[in-house]
C-alpha atoms as a PDB file:
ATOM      1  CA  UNK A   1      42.022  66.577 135.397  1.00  0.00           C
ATOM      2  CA  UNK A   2      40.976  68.637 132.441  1.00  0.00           C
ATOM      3  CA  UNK A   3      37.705  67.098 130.577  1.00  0.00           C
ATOM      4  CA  UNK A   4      36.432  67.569 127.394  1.00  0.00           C
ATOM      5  CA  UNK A   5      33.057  69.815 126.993  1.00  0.00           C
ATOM      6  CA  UNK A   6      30.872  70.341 124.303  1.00  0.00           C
ATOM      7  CA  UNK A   7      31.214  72.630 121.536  1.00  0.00           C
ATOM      8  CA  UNK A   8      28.443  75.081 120.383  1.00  0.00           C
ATOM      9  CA  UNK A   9      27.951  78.083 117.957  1.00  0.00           C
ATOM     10  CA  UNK A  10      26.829  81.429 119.696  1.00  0.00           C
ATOM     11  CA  UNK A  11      26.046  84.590 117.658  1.00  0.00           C
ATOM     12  CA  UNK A  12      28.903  86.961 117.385  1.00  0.00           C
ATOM     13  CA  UNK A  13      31.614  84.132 119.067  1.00  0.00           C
ATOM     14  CA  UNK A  14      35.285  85.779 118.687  1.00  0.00           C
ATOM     15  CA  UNK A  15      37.869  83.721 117.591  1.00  0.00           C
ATOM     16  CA  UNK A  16      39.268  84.126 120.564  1.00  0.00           C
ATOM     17  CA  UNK A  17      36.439  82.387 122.294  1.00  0.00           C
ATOM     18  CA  UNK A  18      36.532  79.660 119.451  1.00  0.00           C
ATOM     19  CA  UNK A  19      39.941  78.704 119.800  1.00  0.00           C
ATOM     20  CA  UNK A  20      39.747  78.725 123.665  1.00  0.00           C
ATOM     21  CA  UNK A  21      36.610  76.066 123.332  1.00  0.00           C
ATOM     22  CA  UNK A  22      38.782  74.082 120.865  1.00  0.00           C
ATOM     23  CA  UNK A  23      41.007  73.598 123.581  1.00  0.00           C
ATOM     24  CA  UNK A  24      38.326  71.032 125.651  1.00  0.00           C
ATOM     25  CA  UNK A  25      36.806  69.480 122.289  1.00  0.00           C
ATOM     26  CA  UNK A  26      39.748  66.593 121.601  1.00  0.00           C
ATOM     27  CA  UNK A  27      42.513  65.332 119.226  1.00  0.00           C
ATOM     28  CA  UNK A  28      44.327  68.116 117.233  1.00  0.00           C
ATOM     29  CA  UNK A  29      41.740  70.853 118.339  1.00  0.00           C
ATOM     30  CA  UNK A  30      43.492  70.184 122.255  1.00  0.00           C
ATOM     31  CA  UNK A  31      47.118  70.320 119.994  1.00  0.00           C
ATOM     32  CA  UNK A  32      46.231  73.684 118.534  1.00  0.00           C
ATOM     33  CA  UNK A  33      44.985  75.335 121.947  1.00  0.00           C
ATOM     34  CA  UNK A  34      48.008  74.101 122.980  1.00  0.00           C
ATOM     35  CA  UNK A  35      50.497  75.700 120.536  1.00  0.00           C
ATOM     36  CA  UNK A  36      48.747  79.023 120.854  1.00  0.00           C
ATOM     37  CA  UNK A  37      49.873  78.884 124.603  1.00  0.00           C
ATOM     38  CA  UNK A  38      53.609  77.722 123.727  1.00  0.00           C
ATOM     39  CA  UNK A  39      53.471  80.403 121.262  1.00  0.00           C
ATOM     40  CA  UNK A  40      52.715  83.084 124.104  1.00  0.00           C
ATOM     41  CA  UNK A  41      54.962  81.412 126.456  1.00  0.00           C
ATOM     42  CA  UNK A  42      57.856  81.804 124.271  1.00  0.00           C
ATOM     43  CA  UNK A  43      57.064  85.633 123.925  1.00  0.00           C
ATOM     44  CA  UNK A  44      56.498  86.129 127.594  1.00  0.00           C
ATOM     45  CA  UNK A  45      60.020  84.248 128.539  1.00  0.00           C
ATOM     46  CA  UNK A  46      62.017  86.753 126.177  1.00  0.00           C
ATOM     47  CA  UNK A  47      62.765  84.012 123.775  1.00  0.00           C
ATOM     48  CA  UNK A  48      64.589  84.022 120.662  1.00  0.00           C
ATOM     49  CA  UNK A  49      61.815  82.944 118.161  1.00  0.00           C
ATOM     50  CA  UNK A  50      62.774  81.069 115.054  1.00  0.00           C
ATOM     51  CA  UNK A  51      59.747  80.361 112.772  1.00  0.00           C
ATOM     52  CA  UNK A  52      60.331  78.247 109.993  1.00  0.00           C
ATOM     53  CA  UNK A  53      58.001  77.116 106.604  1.00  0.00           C
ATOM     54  CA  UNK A  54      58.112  75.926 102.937  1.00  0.00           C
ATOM     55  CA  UNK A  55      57.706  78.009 100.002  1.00  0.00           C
ATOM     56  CA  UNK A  56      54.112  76.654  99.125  1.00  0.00           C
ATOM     57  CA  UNK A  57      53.031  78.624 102.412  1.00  0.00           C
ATOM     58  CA  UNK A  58      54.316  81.495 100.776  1.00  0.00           C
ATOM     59  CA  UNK A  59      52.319  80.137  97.422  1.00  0.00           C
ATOM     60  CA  UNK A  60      49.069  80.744  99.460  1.00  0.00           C
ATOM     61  CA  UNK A  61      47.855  83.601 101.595  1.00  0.00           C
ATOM     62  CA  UNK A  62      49.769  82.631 105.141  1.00  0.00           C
ATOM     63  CA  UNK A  63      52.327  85.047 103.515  1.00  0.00           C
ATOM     64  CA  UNK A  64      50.910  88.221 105.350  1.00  0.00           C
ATOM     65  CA  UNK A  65      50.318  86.288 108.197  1.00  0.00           C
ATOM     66  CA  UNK A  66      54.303  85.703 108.179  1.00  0.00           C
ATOM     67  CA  UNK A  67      55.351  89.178 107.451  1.00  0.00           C
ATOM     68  CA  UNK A  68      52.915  90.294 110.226  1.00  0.00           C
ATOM     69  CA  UNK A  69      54.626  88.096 112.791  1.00  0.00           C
ATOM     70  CA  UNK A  70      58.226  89.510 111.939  1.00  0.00           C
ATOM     71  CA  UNK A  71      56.155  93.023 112.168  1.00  0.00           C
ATOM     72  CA  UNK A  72      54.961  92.087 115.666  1.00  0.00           C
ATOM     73  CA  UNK A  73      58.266  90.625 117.206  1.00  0.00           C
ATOM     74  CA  UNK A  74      57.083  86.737 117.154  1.00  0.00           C
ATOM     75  CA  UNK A  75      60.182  85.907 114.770  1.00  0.00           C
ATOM     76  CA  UNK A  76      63.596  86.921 115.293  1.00  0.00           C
ATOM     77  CA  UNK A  77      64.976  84.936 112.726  1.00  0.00           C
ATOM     78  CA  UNK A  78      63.428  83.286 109.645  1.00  0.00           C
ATOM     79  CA  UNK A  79      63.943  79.906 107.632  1.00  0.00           C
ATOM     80  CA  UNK A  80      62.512  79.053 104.580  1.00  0.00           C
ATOM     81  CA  UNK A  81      62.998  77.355 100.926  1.00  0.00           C
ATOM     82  CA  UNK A  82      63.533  79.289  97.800  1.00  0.00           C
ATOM     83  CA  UNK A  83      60.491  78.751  96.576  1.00  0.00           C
ATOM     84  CA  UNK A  84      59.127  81.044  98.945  1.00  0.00           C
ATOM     85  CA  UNK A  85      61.982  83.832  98.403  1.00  0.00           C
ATOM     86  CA  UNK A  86      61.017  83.965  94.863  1.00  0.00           C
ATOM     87  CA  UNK A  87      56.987  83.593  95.438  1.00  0.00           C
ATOM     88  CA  UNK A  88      57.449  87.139  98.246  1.00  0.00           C
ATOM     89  CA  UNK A  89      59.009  89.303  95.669  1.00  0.00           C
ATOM     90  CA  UNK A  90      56.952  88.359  92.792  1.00  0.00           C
ATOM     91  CA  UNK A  91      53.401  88.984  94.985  1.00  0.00           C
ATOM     92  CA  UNK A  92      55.433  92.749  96.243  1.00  0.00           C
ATOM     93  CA  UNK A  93      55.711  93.532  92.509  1.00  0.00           C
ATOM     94  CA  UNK A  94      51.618  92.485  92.255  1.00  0.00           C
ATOM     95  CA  UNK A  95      51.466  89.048  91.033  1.00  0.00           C
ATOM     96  CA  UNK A  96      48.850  87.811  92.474  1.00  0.00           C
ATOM     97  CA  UNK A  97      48.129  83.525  92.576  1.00  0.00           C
ATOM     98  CA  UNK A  98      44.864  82.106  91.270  1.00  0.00           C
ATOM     99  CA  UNK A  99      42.786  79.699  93.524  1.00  0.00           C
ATOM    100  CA  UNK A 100      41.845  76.415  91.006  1.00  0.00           C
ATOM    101  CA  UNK A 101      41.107  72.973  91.945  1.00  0.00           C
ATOM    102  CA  UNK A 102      43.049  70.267  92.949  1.00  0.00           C
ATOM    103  CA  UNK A 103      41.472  68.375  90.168  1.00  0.00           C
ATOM    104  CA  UNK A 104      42.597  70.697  87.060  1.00  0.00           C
ATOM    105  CA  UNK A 105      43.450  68.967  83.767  1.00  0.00           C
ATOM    106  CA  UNK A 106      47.271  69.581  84.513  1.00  0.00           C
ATOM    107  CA  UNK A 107      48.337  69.000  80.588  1.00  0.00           C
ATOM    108  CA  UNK A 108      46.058  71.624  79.933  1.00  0.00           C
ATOM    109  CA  UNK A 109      47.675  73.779  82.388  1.00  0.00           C
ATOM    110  CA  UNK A 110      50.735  73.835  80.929  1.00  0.00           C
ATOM    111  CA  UNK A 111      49.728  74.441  77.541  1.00  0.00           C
ATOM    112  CA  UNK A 112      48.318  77.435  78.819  1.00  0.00           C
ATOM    113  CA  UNK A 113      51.271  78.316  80.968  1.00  0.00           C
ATOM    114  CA  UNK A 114      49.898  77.699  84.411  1.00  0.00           C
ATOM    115  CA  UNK A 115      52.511  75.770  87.162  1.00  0.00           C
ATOM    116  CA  UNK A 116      49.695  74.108  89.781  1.00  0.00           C
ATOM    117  CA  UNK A 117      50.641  74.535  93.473  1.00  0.00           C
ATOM    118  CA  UNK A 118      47.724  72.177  95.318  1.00  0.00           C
ATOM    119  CA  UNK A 119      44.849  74.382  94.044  1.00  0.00           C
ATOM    120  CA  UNK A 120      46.980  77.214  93.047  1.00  0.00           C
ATOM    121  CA  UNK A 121      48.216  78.516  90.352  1.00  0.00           C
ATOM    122  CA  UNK A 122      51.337  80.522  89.165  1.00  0.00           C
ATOM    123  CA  UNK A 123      51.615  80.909  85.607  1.00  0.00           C
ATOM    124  CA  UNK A 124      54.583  81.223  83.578  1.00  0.00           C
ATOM    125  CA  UNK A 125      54.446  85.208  82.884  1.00  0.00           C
ATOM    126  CA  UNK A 126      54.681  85.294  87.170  1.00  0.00           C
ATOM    127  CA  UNK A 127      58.492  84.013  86.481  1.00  0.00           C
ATOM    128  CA  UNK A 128      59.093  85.973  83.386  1.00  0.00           C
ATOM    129  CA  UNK A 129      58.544  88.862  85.662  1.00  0.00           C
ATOM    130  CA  UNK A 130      60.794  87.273  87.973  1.00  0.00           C
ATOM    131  CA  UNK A 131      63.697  86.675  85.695  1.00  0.00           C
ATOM    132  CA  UNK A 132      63.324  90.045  84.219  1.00  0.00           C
ATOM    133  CA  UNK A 133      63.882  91.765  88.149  1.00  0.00           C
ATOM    134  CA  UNK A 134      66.847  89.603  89.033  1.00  0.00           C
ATOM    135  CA  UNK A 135      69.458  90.644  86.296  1.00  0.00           C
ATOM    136  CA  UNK A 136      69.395  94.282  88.007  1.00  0.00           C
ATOM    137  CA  UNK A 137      69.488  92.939  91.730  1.00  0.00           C
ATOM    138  CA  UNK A 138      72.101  90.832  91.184  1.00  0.00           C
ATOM    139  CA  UNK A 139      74.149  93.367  89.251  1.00  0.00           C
ATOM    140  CA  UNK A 140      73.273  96.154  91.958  1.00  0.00           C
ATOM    141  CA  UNK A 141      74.055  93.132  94.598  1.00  0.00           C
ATOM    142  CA  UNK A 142      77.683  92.898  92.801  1.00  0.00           C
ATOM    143  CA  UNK A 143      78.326  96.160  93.216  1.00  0.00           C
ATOM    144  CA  UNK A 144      79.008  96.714  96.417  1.00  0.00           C
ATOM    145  CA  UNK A 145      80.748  93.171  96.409  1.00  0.00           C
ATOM    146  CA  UNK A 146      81.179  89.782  94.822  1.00  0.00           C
ATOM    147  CA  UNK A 147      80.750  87.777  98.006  1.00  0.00           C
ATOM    148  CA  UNK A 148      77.798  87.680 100.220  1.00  0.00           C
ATOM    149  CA  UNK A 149      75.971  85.130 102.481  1.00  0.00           C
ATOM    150  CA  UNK A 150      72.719  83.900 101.505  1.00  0.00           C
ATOM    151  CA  UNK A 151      71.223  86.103 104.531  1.00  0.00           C
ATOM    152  CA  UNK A 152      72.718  88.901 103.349  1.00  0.00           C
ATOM    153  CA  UNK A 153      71.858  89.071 100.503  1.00  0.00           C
ATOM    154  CA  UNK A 154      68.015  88.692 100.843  1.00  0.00           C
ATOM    155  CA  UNK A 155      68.564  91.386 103.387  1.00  0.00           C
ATOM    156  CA  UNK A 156      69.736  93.807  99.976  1.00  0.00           C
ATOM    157  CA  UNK A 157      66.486  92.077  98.556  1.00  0.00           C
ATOM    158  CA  UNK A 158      63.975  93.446 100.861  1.00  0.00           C
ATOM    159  CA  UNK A 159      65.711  96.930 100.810  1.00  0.00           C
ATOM    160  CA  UNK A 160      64.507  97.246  97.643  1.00  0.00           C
ATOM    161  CA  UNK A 161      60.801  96.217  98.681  1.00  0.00           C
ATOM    162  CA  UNK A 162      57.623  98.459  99.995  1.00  0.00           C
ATOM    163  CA  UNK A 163      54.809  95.514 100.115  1.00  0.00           C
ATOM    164  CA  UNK A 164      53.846  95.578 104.259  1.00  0.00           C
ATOM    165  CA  UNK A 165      53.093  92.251 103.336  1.00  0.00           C
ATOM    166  CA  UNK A 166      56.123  90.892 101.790  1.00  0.00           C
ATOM    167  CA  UNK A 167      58.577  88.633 104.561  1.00  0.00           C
ATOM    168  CA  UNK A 168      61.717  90.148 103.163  1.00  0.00           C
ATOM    169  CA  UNK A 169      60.549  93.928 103.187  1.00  0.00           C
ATOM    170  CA  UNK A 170      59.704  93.332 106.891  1.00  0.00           C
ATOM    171  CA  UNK A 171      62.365  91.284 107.756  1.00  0.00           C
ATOM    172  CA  UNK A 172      64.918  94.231 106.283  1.00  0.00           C
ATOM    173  CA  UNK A 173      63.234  96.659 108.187  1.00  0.00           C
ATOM    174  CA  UNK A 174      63.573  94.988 111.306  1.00  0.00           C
ATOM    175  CA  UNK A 175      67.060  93.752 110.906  1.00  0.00           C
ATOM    176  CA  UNK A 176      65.654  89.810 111.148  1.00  0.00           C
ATOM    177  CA  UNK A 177      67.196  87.708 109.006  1.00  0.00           C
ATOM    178  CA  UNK A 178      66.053  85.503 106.592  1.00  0.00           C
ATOM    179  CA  UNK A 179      68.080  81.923 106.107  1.00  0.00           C
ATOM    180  CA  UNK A 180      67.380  79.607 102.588  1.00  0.00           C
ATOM    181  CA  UNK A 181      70.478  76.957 103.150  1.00  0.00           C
ATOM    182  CA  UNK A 182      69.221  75.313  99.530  1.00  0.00           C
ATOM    183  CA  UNK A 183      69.152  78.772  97.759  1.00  0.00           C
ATOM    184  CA  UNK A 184      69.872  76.909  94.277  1.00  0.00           C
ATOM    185  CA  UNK A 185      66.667  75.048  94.386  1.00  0.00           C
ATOM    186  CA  UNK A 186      64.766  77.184  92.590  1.00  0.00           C
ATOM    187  CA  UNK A 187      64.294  80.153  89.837  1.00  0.00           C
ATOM    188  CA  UNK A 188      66.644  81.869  91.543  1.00  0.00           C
ATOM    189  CA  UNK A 189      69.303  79.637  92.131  1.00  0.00           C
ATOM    190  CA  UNK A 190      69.562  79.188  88.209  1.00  0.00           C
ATOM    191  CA  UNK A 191      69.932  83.028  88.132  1.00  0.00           C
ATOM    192  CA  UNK A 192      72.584  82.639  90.773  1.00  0.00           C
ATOM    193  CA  UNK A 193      74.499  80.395  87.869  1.00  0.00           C
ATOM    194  CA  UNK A 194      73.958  82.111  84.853  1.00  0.00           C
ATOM    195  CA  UNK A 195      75.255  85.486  86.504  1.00  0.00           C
ATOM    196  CA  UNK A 196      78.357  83.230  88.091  1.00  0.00           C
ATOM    197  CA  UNK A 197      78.810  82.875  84.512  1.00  0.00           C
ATOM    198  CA  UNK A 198      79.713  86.153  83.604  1.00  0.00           C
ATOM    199  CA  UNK A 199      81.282  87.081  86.966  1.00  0.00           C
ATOM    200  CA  UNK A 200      82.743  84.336  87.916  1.00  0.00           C
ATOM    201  CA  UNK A 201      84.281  85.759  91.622  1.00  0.00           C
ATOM    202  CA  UNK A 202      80.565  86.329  92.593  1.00  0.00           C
ATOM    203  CA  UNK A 203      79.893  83.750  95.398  1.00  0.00           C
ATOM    204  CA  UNK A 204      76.849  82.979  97.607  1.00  0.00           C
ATOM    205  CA  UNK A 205      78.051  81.531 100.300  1.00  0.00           C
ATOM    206  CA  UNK A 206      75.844  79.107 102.345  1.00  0.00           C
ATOM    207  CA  UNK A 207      78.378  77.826 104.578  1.00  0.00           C
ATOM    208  CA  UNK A 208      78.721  80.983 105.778  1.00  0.00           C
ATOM    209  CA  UNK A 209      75.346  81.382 106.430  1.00  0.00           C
ATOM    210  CA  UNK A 210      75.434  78.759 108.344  1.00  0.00           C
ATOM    211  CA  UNK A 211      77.924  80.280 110.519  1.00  0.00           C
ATOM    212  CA  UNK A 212      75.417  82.889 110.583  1.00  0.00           C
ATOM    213  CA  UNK A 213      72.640  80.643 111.995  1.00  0.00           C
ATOM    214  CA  UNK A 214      74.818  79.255 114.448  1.00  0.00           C
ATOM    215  CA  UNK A 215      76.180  82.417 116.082  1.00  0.00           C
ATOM    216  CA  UNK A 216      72.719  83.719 116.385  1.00  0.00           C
ATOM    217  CA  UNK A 217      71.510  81.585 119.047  1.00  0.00           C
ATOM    218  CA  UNK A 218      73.162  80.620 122.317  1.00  0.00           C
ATOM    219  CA  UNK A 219      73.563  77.916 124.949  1.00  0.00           C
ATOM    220  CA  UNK A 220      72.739  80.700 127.183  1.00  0.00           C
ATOM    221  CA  UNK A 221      69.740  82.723 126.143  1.00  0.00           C
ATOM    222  CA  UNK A 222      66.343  80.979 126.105  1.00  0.00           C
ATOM    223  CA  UNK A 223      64.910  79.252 122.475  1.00  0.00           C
ATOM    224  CA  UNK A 224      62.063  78.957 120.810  1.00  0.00           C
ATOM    225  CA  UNK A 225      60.436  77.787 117.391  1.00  0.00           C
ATOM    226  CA  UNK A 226      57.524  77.721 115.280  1.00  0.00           C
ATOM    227  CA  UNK A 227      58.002  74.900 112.966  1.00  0.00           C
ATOM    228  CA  UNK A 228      55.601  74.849 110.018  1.00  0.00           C
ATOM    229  CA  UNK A 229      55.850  71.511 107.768  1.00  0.00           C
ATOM    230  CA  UNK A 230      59.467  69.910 107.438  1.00  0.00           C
ATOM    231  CA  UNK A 231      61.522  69.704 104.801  1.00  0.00           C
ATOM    232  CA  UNK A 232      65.420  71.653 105.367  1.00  0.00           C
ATOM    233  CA  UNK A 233      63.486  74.429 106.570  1.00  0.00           C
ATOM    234  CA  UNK A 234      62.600  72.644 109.785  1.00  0.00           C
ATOM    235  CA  UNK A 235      65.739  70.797 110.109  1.00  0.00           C
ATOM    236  CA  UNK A 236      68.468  73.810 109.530  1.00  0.00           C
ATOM    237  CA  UNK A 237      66.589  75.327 112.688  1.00  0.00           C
ATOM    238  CA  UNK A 238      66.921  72.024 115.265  1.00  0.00           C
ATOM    239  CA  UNK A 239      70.603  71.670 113.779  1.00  0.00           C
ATOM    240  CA  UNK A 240      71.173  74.772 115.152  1.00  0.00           C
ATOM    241  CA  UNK A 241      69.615  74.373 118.236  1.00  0.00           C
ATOM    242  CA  UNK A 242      71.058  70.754 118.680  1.00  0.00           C
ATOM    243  CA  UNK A 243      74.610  72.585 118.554  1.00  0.00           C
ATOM    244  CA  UNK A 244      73.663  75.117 120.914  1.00  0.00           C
ATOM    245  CA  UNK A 245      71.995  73.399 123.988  1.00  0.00           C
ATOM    246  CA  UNK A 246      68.647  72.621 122.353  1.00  0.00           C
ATOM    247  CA  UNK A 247      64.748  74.787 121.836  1.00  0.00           C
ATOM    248  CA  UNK A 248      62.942  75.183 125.251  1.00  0.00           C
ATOM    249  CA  UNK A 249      59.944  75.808 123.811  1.00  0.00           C
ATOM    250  CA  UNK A 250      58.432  74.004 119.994  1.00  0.00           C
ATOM    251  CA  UNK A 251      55.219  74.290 118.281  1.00  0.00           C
ATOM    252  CA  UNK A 252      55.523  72.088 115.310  1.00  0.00           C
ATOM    253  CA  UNK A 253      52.248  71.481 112.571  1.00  0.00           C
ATOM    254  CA  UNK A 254      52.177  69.068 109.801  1.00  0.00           C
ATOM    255  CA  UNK A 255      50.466  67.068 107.556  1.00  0.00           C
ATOM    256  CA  UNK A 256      53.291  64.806 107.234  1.00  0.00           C
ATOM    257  CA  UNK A 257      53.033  61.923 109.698  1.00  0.00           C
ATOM    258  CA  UNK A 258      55.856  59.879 112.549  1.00  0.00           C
ATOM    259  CA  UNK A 259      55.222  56.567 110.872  1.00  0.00           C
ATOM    260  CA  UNK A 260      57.623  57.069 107.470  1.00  0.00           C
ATOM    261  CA  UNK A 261      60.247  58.339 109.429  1.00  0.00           C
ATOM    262  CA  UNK A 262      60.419  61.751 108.060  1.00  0.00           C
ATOM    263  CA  UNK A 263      61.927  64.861 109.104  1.00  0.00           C
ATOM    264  CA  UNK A 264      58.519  66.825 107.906  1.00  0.00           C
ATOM    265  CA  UNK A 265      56.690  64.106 110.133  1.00  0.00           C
ATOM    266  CA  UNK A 266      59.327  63.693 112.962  1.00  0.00           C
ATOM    267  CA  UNK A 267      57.523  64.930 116.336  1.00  0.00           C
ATOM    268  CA  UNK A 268      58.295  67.503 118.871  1.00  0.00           C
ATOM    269  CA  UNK A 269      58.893  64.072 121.313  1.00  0.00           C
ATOM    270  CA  UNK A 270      61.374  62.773 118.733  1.00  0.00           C
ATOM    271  CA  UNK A 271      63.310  65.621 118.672  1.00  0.00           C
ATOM    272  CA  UNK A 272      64.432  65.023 121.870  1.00  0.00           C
ATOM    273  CA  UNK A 273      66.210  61.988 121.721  1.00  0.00           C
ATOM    274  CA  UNK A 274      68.153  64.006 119.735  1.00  0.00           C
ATOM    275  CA  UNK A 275      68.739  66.987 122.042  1.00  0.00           C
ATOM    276  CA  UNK A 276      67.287  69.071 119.338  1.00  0.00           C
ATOM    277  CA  UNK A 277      64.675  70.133 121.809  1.00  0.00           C
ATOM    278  CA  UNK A 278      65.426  70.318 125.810  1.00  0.00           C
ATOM    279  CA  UNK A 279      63.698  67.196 128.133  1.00  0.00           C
ATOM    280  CA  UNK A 280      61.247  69.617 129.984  1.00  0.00           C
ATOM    281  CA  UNK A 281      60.619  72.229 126.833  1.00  0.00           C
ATOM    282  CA  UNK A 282      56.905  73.022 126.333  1.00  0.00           C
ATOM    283  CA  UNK A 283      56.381  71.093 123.077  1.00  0.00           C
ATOM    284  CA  UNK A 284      53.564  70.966 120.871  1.00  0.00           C
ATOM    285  CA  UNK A 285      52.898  68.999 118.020  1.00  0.00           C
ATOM    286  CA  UNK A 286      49.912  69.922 115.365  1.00  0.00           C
ATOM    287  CA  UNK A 287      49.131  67.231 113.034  1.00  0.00           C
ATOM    288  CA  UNK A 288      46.753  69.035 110.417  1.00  0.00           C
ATOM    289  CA  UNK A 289      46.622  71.751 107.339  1.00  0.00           C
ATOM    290  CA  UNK A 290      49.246  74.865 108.710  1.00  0.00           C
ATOM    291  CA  UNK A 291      46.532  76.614 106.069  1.00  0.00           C
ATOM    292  CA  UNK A 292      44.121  76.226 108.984  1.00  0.00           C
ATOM    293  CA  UNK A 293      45.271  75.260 112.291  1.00  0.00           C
ATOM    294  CA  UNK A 294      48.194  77.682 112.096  1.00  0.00           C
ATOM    295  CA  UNK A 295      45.931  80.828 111.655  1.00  0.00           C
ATOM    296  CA  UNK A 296      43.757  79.689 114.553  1.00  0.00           C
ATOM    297  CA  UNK A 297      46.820  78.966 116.858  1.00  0.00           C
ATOM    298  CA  UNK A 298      48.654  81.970 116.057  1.00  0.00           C
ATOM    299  CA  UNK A 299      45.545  84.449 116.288  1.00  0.00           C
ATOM    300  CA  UNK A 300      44.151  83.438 119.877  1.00  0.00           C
ATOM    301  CA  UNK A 301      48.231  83.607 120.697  1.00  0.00           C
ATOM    302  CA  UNK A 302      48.248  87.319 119.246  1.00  0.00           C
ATOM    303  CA  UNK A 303      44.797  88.248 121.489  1.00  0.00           C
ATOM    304  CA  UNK A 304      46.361  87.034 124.545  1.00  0.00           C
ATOM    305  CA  UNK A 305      49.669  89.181 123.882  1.00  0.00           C
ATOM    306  CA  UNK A 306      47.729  92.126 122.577  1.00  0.00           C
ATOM    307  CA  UNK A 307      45.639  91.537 126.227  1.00  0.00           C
ATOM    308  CA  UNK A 308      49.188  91.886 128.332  1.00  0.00           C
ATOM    309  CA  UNK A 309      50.748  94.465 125.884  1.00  0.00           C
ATOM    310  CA  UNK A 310      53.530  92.231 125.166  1.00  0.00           C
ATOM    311  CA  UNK A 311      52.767  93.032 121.713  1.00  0.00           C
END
C-alpha cells in the first residue's frame, strides 16, 4: 500500500526529485505524479499521442512548452481553438503579451487598446499586425488552390514560420498536423469571410478535416492523449477516439470541475461510459492550473524519457 510521506526543501532539489516527492504528498500532487507516468507510458508503448489545449494556453508562456513537445515526438497530432492559431503566429512575428493583473480597470483597458486574457494582455496593434499578415497568406494560400482543409492549411501557415517556438513552425516541420474544427471563431475566421468575399470558390473545409482526424487514428494501433482544459478542443479528440475503439492511455488537467456537467470538467472515469477511453486505459485526471501542474507533469515525464533515450 503506498503511504503518504512528508515533504521537505533540500538545497539544490531537481525538479525531478520534486515532482517524484509530490507523488507521496496527497490530492492533486498524487494526480500530477501520476500523469507524468501515463505521459511516459504512452511514449514507451509506441502510442499515437494527441495533445489537445485552448488558445489562452497559447495566450501565456506554455506555448514553447507545446512546440517543444511536437519537437520531441510527445504529439503526433495537435488540437486546438483559433484563438491559439492566431496568438502562435503573432508571438513568431515578435509580439510579445504583457503580464497585468487580474484586477485591471478593464474600461480603461480598452480605451487604451488592451484585450485582457486573465492577467494578460494583447493589445489591439497585436491584431492589426495580424490582419495586415493574413491578406498575403490567404492570397498565396489561393494560389495553389481554392479548397483546402483546415489542417492543411495551417500546415502552408507554418511553412512560412522560423520561431523554434511557434506550434505551427514545428508542427510543419515535422509533418504533425494541427486540427481547429471551429476555425471561424476568431480573427481569423472573419478573414476567412471577407476573402470568401472576393473569391467566392475559396472553401475551408472542416468536414473534411474531420475526415482527416478520423483516418489518423486506428482501432488497431495503440492511443493516447494529453488533454489540457475542455472546450471542442478536448472533445474533437475523444470523438475520434470513441469512433475508433477508444484512448488507452489519458492524462486530462482542468480547472473546470465534474459537478456542472461539462465537457471541460468531464473526468477521465466519465469518459468511459462513453467508450471514449478503453475500461483498463491508464487514466489520469489533474484538477488544477495546466499553467502549473502541466509544466511539472510534463518535465519529470521528459527526465525519465531523456534517462531511457526514448527521447
Amino acid at each position: 500500500m503506498h503511504r503518504t510521506k512528508d515533504i521537505r526543501w533540500t538545497h539544490g532539489i531537481s525538479l525531478r526529485d520534486f515532482v517524484t516527492q509530490l507523488g507521496s504528498v496527497g490530492f492533486q500532487s498524487v494526480e500530477v505524479y501520476r500523469a507524468a507516468q501515463a505521459i511516459v507510458k504512452m511514449k514507451k508503448a509506441g502510442a499515437k499521442i494527441f495533445l489537445t489545449f485552448t488558445s489562452n494556453m497559447v495566450t501565456s508562456g506554455l506555448r514553447g512548452l507545446f512546440a517543444q513537445c511536437i519537437e520531441l515526438g510527445l504529439a503526433d497530432a495537435i488540437i486546438t481553438t483559433v484563438g491559439g492559431i492566431e496568438e502562435d503566429i503573432m508571438k513568431a512575428h515578435g509580439d510579445e503579451f504583457v503580464i497585468g493583473s487580474f484586477h485591471s480597470d478593464d474600461v480603461s483597458l480598452h480605451e487604451k487598446g488592451f484585450n485582457r486574457v486573465g492577467n494578460l494582455m494583447i493589445s489591439n496593434e497585436s491584431y492589426a499586425k495580424f490582419e495586415a499578415m493574413m491578406l498575403p497568406l490567404l492570397k498565396q494560400l489561393y494560389k495553389k488552390k481554392p479548397r483546402h482543409s483546415v489542417s492543411e492549411m495551417l500546415f502552408e501557415f507554418g511553412k512560412t514560420l522560423t520561431d523554434n517556438n511557434s506550434i505551427l513552425f514545428q508542427a510543419a516541420k515535422r509533418n504533425v498536423p494541427v486540427f481547429c474544427p471551429a476555425i471561424t471563431d476568431g480573427a481569423l475566421g472573419f478573414h476567412l469571410f471577407l476573402f470568401q468575399q472576393k473569391h467566392p470558390d475559396f472553401v475551408v473545409d472542416v468536414v473534411q478535416d474531420f475526415k482527416n482526424l478520423l483516418t489518423s487514428m486506428s482501432h488497431d494501433e495503440l492511443k493516447g492523449l494529453i488533454a489540457l482544459g475542455g472546450s471542442i478542443s478536448k472533445h474533437h479528440a475523444i470523438l475520434g477516439a470513441l469512433l475508433n475503439g477508444g484512448l488507452d492511455y489519458a492524462v486530462y488537467m482542468s480547472t473546470a470541475r465534474a459537478g456542472s456537467g461539462s465537457m471541460s470538467g468531464a473526468t477521465t472515469q466519465e469518459a468511459k461510459s462513453w467508450g471514449k477511453i478503453k475500461d483498463d486505459a491508464d487514466a489520469v485526471t489533474v484538477t488544477g492550473d495546466v499553467s502549473i501542474v502541466f509544466p511539472l507533469a510534463l518535465m519529470l515525464a521528459c527526465e525519465q524519457l531523456r534517462e531511457d533515450n526514448i527521447i
